[in-house]
N, C-alpha and C. Protein backbone atom coordinates (compact mmCIF):
# COMPACT_ATOMS: atom_id res chain seq x y z
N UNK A 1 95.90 36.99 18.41
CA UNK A 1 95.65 37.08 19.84
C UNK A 1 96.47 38.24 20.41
N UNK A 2 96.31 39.37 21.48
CA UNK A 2 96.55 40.08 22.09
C UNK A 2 97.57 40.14 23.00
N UNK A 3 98.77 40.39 22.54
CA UNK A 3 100.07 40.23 23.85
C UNK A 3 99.85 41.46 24.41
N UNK A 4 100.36 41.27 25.85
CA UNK A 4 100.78 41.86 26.78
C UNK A 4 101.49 42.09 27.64
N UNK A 5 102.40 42.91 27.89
CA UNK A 5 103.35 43.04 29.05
C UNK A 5 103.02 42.70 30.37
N UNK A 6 103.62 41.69 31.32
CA UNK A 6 103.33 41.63 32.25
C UNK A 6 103.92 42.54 33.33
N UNK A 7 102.78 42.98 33.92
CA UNK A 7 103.09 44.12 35.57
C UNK A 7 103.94 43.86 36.10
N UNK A 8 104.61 43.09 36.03
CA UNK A 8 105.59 42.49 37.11
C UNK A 8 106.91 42.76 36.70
N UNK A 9 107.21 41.58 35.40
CA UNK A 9 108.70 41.89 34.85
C UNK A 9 108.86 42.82 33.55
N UNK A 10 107.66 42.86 33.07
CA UNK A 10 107.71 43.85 31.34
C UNK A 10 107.75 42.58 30.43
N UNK A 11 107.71 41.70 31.01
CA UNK A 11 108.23 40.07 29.43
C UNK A 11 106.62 39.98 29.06
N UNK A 12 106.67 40.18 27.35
CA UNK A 12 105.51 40.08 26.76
C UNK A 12 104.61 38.67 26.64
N UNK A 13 103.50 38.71 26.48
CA UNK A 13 102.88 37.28 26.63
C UNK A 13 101.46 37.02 26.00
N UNK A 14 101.21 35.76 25.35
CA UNK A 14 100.03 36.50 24.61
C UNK A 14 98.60 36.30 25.95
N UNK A 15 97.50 37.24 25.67
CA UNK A 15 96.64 37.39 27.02
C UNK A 15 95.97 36.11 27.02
N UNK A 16 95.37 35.39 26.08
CA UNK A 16 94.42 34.25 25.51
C UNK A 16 95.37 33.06 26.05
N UNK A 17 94.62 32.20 26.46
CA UNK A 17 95.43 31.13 26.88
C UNK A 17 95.94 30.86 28.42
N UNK A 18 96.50 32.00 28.47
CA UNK A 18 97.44 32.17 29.91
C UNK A 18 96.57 32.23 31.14
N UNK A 19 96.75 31.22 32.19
CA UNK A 19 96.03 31.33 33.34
C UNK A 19 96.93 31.92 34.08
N UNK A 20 97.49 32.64 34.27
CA UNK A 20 98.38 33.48 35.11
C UNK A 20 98.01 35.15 34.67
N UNK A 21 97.11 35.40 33.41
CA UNK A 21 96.81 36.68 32.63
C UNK A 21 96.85 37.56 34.17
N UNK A 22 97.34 38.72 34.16
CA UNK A 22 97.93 39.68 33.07
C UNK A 22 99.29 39.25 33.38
N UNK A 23 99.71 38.51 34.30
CA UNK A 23 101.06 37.96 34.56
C UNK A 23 101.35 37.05 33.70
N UNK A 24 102.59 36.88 33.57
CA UNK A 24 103.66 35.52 32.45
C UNK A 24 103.60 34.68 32.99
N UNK A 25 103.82 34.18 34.60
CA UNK A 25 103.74 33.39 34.96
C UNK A 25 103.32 33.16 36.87
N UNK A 26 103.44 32.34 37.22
CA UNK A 26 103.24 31.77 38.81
C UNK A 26 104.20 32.51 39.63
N UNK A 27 105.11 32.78 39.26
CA UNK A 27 106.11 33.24 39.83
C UNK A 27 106.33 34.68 39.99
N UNK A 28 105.50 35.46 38.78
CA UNK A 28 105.52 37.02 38.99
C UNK A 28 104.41 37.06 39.66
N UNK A 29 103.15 36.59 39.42
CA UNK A 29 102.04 36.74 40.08
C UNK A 29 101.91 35.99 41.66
N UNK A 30 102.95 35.51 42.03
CA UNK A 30 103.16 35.08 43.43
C UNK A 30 103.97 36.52 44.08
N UNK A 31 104.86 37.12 43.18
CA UNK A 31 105.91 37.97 43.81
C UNK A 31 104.96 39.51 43.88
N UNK A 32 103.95 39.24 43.14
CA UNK A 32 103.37 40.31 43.22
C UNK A 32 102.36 40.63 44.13
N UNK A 33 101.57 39.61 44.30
CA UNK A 33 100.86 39.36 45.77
C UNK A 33 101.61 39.45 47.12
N UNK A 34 103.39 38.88 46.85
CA UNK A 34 103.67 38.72 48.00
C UNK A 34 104.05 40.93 48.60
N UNK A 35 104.46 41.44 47.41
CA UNK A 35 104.24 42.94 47.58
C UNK A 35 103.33 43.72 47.87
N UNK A 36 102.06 43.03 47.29
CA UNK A 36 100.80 43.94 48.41
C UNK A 36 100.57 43.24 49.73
N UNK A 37 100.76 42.28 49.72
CA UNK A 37 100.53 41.38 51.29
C UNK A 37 101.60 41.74 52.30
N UNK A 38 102.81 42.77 51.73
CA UNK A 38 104.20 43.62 52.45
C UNK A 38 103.71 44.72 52.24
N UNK A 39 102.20 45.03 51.92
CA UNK A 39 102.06 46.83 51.96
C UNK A 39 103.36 47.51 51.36
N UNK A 40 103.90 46.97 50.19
CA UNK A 40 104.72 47.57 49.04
C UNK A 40 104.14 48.90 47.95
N UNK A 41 102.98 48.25 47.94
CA UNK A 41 101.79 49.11 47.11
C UNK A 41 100.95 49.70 47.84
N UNK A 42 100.42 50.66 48.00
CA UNK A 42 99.48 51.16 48.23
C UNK A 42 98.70 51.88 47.81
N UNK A 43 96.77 52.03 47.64
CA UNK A 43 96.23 53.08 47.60
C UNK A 43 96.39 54.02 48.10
N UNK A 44 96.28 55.45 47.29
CA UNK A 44 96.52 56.85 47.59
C UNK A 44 95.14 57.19 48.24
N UNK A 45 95.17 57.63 49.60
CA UNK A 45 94.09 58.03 50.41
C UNK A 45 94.36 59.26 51.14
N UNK A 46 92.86 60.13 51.30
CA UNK A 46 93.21 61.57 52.01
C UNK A 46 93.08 61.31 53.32
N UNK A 47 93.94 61.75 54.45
CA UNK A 47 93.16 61.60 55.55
C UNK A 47 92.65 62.89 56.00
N UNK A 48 91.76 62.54 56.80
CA UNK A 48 90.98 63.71 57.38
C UNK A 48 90.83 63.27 59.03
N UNK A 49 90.63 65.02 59.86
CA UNK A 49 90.69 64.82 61.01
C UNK A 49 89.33 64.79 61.31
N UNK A 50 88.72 64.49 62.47
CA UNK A 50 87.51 64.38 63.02
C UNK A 50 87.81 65.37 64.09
N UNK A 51 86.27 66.22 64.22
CA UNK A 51 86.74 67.23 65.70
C UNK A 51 85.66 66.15 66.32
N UNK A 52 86.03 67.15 67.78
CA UNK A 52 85.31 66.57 69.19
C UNK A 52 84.22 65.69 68.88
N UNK A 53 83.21 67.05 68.18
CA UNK A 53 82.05 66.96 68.32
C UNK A 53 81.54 65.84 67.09
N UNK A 54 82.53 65.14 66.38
CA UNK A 54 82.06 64.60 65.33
C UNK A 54 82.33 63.17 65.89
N UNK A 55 83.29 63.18 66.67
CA UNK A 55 83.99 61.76 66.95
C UNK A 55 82.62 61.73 68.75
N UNK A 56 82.21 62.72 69.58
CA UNK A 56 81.13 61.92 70.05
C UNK A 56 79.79 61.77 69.64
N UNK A 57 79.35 62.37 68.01
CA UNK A 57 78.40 61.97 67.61
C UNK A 57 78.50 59.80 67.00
N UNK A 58 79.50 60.01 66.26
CA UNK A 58 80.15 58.57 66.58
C UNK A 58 79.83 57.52 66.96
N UNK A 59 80.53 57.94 68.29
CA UNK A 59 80.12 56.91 69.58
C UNK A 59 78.93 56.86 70.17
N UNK A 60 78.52 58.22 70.18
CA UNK A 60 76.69 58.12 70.59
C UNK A 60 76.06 57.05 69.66
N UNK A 61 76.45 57.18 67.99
CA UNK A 61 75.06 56.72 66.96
C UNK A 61 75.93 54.75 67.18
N UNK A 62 77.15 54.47 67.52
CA UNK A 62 77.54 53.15 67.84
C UNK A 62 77.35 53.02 69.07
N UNK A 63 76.87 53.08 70.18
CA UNK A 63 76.09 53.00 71.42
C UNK A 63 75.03 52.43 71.25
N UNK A 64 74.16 54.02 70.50
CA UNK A 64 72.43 53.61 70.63
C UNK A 64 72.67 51.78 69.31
N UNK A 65 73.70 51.71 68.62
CA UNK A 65 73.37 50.71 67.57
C UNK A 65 73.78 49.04 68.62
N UNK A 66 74.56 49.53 70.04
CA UNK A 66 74.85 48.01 70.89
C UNK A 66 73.72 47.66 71.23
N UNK A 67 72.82 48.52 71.66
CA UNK A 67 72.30 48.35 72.71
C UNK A 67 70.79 47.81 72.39
């Protein structure tokens, strides 16, 4: 069966079996949720600006979509 390091602490574990997979246990996979649910992690995203004319095409095409 296939061990694996868990994301959390590095303690190896075999994958088969384990309802906590890819985590060791309840406790890393609680601490690890509780780090994205603290925006600890994040996706890498580009931002981009909007001009004038893009931000009132926008609101025009969410207008004509209230109404």
């Amino acid at each position: 069966m296939p061990v694996v390091k868990c994301p959390h602490c590095g303690t190896e574990k075999e994958f088969s079996g384990n309802e906590f997979r890819p985590f060791c246990s309840e406790r890393c996979k609680l601490l690890d949720f509780g780090a994205w649910a603290d925006e600890e992690f994040a996706l890498p995203a580009e931002t981009q600006s909007m001009t004038d004319s893009e931000i009132d095409e926008l609101e025009k095409a969410l207008g004509a979509r209230s109404e």
